[in-house]
C-alpha atoms as a PDB file:
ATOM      1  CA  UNK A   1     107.944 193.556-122.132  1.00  0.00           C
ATOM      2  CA  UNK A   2     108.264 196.673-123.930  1.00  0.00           C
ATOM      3  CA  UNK A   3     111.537 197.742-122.189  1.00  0.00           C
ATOM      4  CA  UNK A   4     112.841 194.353-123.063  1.00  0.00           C
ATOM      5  CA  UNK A   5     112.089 194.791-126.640  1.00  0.00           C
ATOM      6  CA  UNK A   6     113.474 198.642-126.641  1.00  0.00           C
ATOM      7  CA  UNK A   7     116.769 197.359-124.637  1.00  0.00           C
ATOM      8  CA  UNK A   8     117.585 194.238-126.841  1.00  0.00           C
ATOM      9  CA  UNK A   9     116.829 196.575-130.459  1.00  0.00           C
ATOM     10  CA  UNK A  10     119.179 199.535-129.018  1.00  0.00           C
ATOM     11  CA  UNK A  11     121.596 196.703-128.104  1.00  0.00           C
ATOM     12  CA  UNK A  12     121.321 195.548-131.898  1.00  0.00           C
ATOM     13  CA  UNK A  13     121.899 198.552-133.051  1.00  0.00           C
ATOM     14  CA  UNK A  14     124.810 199.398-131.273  1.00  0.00           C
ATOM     15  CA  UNK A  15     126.372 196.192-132.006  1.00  0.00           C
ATOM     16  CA  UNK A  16     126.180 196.272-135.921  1.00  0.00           C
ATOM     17  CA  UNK A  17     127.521 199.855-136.067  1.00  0.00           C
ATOM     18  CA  UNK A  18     130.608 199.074-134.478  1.00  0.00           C
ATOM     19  CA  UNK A  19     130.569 195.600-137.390  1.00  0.00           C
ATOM     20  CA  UNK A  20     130.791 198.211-140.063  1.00  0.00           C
ATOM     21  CA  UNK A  21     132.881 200.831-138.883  1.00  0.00           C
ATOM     22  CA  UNK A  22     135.926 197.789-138.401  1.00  0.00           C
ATOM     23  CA  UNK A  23     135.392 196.706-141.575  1.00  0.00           C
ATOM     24  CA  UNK A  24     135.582 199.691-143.569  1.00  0.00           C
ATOM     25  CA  UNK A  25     138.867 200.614-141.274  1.00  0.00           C
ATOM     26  CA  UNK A  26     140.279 197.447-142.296  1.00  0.00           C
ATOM     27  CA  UNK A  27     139.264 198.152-146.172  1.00  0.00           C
ATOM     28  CA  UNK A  28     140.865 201.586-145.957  1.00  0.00           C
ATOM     29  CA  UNK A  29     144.464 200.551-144.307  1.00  0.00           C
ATOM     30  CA  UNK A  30     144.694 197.559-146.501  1.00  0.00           C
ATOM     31  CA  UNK A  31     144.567 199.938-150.133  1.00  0.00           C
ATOM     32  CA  UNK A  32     147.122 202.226-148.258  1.00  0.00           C
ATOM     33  CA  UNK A  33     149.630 199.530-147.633  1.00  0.00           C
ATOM     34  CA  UNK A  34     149.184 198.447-150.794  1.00  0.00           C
ATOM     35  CA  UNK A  35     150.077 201.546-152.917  1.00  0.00           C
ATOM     36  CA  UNK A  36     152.601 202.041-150.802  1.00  0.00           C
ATOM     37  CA  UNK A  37     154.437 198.629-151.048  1.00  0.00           C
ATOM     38  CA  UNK A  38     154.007 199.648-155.127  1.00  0.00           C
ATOM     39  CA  UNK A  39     155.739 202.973-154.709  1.00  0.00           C
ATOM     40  CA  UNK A  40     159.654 202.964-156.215  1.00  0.00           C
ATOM     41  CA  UNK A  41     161.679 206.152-156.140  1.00  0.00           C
ATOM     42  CA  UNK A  42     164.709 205.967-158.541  1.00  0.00           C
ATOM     43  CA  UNK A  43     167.854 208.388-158.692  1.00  0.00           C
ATOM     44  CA  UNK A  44     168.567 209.444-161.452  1.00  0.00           C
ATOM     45  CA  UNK A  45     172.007 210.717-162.629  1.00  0.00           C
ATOM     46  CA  UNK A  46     173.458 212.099-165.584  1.00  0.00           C
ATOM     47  CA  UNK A  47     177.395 211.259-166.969  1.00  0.00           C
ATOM     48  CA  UNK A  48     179.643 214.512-166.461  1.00  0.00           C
ATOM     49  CA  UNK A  49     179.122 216.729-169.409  1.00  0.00           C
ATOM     50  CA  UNK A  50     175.601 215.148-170.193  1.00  0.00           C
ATOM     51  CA  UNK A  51     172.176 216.721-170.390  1.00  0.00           C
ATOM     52  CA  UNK A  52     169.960 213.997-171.099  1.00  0.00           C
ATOM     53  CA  UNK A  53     169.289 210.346-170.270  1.00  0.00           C
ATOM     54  CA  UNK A  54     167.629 207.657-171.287  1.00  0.00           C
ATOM     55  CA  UNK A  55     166.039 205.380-169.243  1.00  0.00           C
ATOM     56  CA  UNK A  56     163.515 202.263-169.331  1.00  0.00           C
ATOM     57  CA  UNK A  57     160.674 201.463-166.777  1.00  0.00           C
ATOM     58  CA  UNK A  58     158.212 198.890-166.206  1.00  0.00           C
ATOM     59  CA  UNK A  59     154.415 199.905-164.938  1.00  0.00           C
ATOM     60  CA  UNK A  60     152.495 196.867-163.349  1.00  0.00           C
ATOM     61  CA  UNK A  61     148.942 198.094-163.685  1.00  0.00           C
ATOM     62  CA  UNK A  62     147.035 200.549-161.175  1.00  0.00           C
ATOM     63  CA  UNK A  63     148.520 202.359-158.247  1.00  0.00           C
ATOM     64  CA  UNK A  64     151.816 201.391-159.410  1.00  0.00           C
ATOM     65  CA  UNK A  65     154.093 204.487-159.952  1.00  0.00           C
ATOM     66  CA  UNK A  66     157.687 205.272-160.586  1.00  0.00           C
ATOM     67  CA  UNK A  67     159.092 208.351-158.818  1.00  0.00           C
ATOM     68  CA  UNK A  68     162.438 209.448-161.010  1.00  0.00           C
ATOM     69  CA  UNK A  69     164.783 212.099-158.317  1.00  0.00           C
ATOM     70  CA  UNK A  70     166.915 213.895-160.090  1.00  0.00           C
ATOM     71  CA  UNK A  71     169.562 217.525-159.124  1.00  0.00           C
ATOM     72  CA  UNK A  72     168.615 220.279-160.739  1.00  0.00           C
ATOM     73  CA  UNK A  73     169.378 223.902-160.516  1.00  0.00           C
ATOM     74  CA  UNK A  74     167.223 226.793-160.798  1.00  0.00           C
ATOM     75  CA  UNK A  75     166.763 227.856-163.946  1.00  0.00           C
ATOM     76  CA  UNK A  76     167.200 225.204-165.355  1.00  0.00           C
ATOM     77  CA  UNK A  77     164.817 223.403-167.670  1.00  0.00           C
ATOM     78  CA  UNK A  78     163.135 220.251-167.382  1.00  0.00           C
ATOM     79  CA  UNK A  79     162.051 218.553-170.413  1.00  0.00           C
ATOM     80  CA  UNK A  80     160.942 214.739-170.497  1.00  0.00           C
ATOM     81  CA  UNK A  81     159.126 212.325-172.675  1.00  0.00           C
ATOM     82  CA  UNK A  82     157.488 208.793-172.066  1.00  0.00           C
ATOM     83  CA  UNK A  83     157.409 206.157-175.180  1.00  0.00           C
ATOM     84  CA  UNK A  84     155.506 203.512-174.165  1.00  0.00           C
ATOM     85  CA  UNK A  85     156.082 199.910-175.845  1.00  0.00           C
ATOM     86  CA  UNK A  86     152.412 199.115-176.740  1.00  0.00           C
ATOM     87  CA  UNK A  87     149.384 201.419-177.525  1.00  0.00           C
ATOM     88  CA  UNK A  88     147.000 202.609-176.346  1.00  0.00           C
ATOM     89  CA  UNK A  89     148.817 203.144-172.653  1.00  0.00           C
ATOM     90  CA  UNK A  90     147.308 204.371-170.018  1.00  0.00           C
ATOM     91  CA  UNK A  91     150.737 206.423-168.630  1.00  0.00           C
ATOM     92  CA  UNK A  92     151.618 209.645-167.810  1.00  0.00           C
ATOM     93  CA  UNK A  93     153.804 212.094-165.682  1.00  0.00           C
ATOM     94  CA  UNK A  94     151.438 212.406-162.276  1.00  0.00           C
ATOM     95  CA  UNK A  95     153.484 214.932-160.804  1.00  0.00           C
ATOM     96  CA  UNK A  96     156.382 217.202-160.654  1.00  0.00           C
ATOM     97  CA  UNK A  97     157.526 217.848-157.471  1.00  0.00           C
ATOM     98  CA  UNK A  98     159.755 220.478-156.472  1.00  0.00           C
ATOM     99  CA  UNK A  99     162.758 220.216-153.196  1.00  0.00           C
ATOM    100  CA  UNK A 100     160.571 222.121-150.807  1.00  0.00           C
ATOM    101  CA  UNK A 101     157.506 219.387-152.138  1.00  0.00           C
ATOM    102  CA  UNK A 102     155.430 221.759-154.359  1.00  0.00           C
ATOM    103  CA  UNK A 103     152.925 219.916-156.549  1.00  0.00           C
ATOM    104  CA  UNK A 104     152.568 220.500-159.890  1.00  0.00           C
ATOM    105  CA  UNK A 105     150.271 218.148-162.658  1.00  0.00           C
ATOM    106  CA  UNK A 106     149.537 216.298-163.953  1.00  0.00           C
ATOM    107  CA  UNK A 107     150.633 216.267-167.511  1.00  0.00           C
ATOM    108  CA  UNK A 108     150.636 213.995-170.251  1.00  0.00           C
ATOM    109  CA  UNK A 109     153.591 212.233-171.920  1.00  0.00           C
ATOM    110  CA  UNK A 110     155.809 215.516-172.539  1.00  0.00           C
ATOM    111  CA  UNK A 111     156.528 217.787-169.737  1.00  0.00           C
ATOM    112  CA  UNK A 112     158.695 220.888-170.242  1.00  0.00           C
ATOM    113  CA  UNK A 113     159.166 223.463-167.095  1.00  0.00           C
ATOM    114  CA  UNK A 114     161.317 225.909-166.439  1.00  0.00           C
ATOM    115  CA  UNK A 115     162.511 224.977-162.390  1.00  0.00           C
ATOM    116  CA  UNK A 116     162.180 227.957-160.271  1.00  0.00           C
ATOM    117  CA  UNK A 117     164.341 226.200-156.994  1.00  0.00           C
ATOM    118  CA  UNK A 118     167.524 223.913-157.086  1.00  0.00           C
ATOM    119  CA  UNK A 119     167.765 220.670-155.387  1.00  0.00           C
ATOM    120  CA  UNK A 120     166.177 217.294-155.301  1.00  0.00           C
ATOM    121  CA  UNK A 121     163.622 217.137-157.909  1.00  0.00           C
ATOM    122  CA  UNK A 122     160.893 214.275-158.095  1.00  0.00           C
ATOM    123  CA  UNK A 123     158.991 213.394-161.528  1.00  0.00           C
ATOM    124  CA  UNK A 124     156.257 210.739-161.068  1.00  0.00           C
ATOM    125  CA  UNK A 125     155.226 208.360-163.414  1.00  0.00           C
ATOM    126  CA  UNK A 126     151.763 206.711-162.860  1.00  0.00           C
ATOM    127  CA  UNK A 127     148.854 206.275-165.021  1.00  0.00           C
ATOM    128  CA  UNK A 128     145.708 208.265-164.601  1.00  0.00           C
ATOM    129  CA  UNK A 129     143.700 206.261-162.168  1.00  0.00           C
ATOM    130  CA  UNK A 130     140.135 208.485-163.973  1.00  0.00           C
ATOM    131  CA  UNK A 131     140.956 206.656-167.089  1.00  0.00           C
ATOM    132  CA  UNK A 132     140.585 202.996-164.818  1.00  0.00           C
ATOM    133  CA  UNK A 133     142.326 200.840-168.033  1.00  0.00           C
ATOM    134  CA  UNK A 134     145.053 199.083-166.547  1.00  0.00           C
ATOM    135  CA  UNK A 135     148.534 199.579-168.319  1.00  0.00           C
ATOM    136  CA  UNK A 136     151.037 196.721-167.752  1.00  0.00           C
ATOM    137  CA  UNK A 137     154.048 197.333-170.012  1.00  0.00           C
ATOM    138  CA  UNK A 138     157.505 199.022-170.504  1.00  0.00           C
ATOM    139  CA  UNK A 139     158.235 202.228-171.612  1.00  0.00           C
ATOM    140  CA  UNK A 140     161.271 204.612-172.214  1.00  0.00           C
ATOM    141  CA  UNK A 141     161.728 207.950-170.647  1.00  0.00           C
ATOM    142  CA  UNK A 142     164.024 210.267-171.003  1.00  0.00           C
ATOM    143  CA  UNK A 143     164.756 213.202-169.156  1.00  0.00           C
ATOM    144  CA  UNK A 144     166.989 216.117-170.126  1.00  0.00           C
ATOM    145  CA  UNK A 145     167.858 219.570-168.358  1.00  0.00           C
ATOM    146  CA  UNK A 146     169.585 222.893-169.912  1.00  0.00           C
END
């Protein structure tokens, strides 16, 4: 009897470990997929003889973000602003991210930085997921380099 009752408890034990460990895999891939599908990466380009543009987004709420990929030479520097349409707005830049993917942020609604490599810039705009208050709304950015 008692190796009946010690084979059928390590038997219940195994069982409902392997229940949780599925369902917190499941959890886990379903978020990633999700920020993911919310990620948008938009060129940005600026008319011949022009140093700044203007341009106007749209955030959708948590782990939605905007990635804005611009040319830019070394040297050079970045300076960009966010206006959003309604306050208070829970937006900022996330990241700056350099051509050879070096991380820097993140920052508020001004960023100014003097690039140190040229190529294929990326400037993120996300809100701060710490802050938790969704932010659905428009806003205007614009980005200039000298």
């Amino acid at each position: 009897m008692y190796k009946i009752v010690m084979l059928a408890s390590l038997f219940l034990m195994v069982a409902c470990s392997g229940q949780g460990n599925k369902k917190t895999e499941a959890a886990t891939e379903s978020t990633t997929t999700e920020i993911t599908k919310k990620a948008e990466e938009i060129t940005v380009t600026f008319a011949p003889g022009e140093t700044s543009v203007k341009l106007n987004g749209h955030i959708h709420g948590l782990k939605d973000s905007k990635t804005y990929v611009f040319e830019a030479k070394e040297g050079q520097t970045l300076s960009a602003n966010i206006a959003p349409a309604t306050q208070p707005a829970n937006i900022r830049f996330n990241q700056l991210i350099s051509p050879t993917n070096k991380m820097d942020g993140p920052f508020g609604l001004e960023i100014s930085s003097t690039l140190n490599e040229s190529g294929k810039w990326k400037l993120v705009v996300a809100e701060s997921l710490m802050n938790g208050e969704d932010y659905i709304g428009d806003y205007e950015l614009i980005i200039s380099l000298k």
